[in-house]
Protein backbone atom coordinates (compact mmCIF):
# COMPACT_ATOMS: atom_id res chain seq x y z
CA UNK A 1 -13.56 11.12 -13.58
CA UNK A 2 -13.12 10.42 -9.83
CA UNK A 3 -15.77 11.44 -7.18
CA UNK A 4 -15.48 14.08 -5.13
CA UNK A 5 -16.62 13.26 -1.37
CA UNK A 6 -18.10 16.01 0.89
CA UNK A 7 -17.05 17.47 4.72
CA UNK A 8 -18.13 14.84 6.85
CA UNK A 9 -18.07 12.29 5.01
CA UNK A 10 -14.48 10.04 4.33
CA UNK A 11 -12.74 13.53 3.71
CA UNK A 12 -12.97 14.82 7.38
CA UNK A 13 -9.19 13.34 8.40
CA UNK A 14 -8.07 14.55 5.08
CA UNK A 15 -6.98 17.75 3.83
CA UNK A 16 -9.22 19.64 1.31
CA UNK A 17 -9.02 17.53 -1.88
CA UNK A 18 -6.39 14.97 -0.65
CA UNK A 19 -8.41 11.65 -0.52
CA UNK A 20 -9.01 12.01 -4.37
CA UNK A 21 -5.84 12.57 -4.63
CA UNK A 22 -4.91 9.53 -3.30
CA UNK A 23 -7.69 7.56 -4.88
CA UNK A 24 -6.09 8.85 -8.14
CA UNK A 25 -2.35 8.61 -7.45
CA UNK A 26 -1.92 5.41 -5.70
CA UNK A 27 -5.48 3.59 -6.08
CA UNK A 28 -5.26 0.21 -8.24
CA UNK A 29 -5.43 1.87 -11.15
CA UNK A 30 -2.53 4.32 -11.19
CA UNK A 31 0.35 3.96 -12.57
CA UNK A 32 2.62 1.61 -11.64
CA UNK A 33 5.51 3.52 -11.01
CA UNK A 34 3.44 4.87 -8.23
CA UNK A 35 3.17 2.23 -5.08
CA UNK A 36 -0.80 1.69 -5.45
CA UNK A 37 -3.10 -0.10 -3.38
CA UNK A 38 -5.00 -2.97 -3.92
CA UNK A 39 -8.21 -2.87 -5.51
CA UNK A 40 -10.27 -3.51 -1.72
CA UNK A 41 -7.90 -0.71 -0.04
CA UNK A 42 -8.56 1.49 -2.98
CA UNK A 43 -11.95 3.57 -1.97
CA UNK A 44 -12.73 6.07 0.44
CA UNK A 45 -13.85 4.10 3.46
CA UNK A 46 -10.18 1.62 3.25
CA UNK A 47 -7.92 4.53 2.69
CA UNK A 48 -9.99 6.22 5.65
CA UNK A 49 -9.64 3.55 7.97
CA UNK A 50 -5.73 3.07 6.90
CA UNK A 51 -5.14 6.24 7.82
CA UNK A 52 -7.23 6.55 10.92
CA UNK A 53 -5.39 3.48 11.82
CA UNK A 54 -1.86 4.41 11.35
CA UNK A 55 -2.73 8.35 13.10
CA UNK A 56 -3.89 6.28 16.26
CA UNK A 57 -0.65 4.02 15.73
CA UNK A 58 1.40 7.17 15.77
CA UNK A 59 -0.44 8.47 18.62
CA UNK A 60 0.83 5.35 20.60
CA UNK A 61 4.11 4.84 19.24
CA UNK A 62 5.95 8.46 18.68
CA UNK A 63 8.98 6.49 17.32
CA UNK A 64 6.80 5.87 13.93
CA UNK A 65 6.70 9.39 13.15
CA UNK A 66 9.15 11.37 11.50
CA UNK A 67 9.85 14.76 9.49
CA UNK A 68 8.25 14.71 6.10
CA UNK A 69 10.46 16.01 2.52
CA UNK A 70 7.90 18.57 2.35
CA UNK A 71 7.97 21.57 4.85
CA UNK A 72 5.15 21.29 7.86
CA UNK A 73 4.80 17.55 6.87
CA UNK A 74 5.31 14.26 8.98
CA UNK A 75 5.85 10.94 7.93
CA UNK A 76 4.07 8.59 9.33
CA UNK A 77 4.97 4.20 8.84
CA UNK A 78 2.29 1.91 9.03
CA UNK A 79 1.65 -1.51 8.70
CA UNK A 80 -1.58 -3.32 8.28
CA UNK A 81 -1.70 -6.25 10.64
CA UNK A 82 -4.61 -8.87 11.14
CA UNK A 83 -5.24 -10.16 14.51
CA UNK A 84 -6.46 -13.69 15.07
CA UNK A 85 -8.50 -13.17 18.43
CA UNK A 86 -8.34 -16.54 19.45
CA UNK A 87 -4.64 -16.91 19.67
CA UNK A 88 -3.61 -13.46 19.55
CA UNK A 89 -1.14 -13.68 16.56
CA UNK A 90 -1.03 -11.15 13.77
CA UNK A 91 0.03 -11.56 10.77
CA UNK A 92 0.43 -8.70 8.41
CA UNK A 93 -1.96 -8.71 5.81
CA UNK A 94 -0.45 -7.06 1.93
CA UNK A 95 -2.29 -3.44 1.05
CA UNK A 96 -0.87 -3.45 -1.85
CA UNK A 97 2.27 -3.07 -4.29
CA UNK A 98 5.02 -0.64 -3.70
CA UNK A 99 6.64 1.45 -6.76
CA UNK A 100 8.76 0.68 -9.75
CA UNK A 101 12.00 2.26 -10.30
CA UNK A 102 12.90 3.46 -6.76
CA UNK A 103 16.54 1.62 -4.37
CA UNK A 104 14.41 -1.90 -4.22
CA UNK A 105 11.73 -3.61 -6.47
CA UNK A 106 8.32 -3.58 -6.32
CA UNK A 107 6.99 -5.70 -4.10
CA UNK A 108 3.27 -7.12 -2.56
CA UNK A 109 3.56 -4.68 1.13
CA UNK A 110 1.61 -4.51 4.51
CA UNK A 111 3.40 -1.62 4.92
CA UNK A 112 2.42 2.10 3.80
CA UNK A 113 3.18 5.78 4.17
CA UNK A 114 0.53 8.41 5.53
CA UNK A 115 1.89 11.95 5.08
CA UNK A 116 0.20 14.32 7.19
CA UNK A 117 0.53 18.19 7.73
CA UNK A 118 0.68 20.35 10.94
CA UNK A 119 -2.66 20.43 11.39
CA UNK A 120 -2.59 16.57 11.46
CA UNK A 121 -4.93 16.40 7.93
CA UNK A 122 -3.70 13.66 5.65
CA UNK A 123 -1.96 15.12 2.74
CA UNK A 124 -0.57 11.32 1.11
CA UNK A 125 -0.45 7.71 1.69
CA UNK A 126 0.92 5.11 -0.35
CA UNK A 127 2.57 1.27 -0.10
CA UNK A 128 6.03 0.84 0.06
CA UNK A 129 8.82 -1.50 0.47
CA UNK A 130 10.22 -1.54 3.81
CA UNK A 131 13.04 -2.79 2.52
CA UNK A 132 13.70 0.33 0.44
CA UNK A 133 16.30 2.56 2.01
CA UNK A 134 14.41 5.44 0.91
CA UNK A 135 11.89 4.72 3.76
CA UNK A 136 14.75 3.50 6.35
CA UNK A 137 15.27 -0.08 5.03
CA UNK A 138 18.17 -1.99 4.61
């Protein structure tokens, strides 16, 4: 049985019941047909901070938004990046695996979808392969 986590905790960026959704769709231990995350992404303070991360990516760059397959839903692409402070590089740091059985294989990915509705509450997220082109790859 997964835990259910209260207003103000994790839950606040997510709509009503949607980060145990997630948890339970596309943590480590879903199937994996579904792209899950790894086990360290896959608990309510990671998936938080991945989405927090990739809304205040959006925020900056417009162009990684666009028009969710659900109505009132947007599509935002993120990718986890590390930054070495020293030198500056990044380097983009694997969330976890994308899905089996969609245009591309399954692959280790930095790179993830956050769904979000019009009120801008987090309705999805899971890994994918940006080389898919169901997700714009080539």
């Amino acid at each position: 049985m997964q835990p259910t986590y209260v207003a103000g905790g994790p839950q606040s960026i997510f709509a009503p019941g949607r980060l145990n959704y997630i948890l339970t769709n596309h943590g480590w231990s879903a199937a994996p047909t579904q792209g899950r995350f790894y086990p360290q992404f896959s608990n309510p303070a990671a998936i938080t901070a991945l989405a927090a991360g990739a809304i205040a990516a959006a925020a900056q760059n417009p162009a990684l938004v666009a028009g969710g397959n659900q109505p009132n839903t947007y599509v935002i692409s993120g990718t986890f990046l590390q930054v070495d402070e020293a030198s500056g590089e990044t380097t983009n740091v694997n969330v976890g695996v994308s899905g089996q059985g969609l245009q591309s294989p399954s692959v280790a990915t930095a790179t993830y979808i956050t769904v979000i509705n019009t009120r801008q509450g987090v309705v999805n997220m899971y890994p994918v392969n940006p080389n898919d082109p169901s997700f714009g790859g080539h």
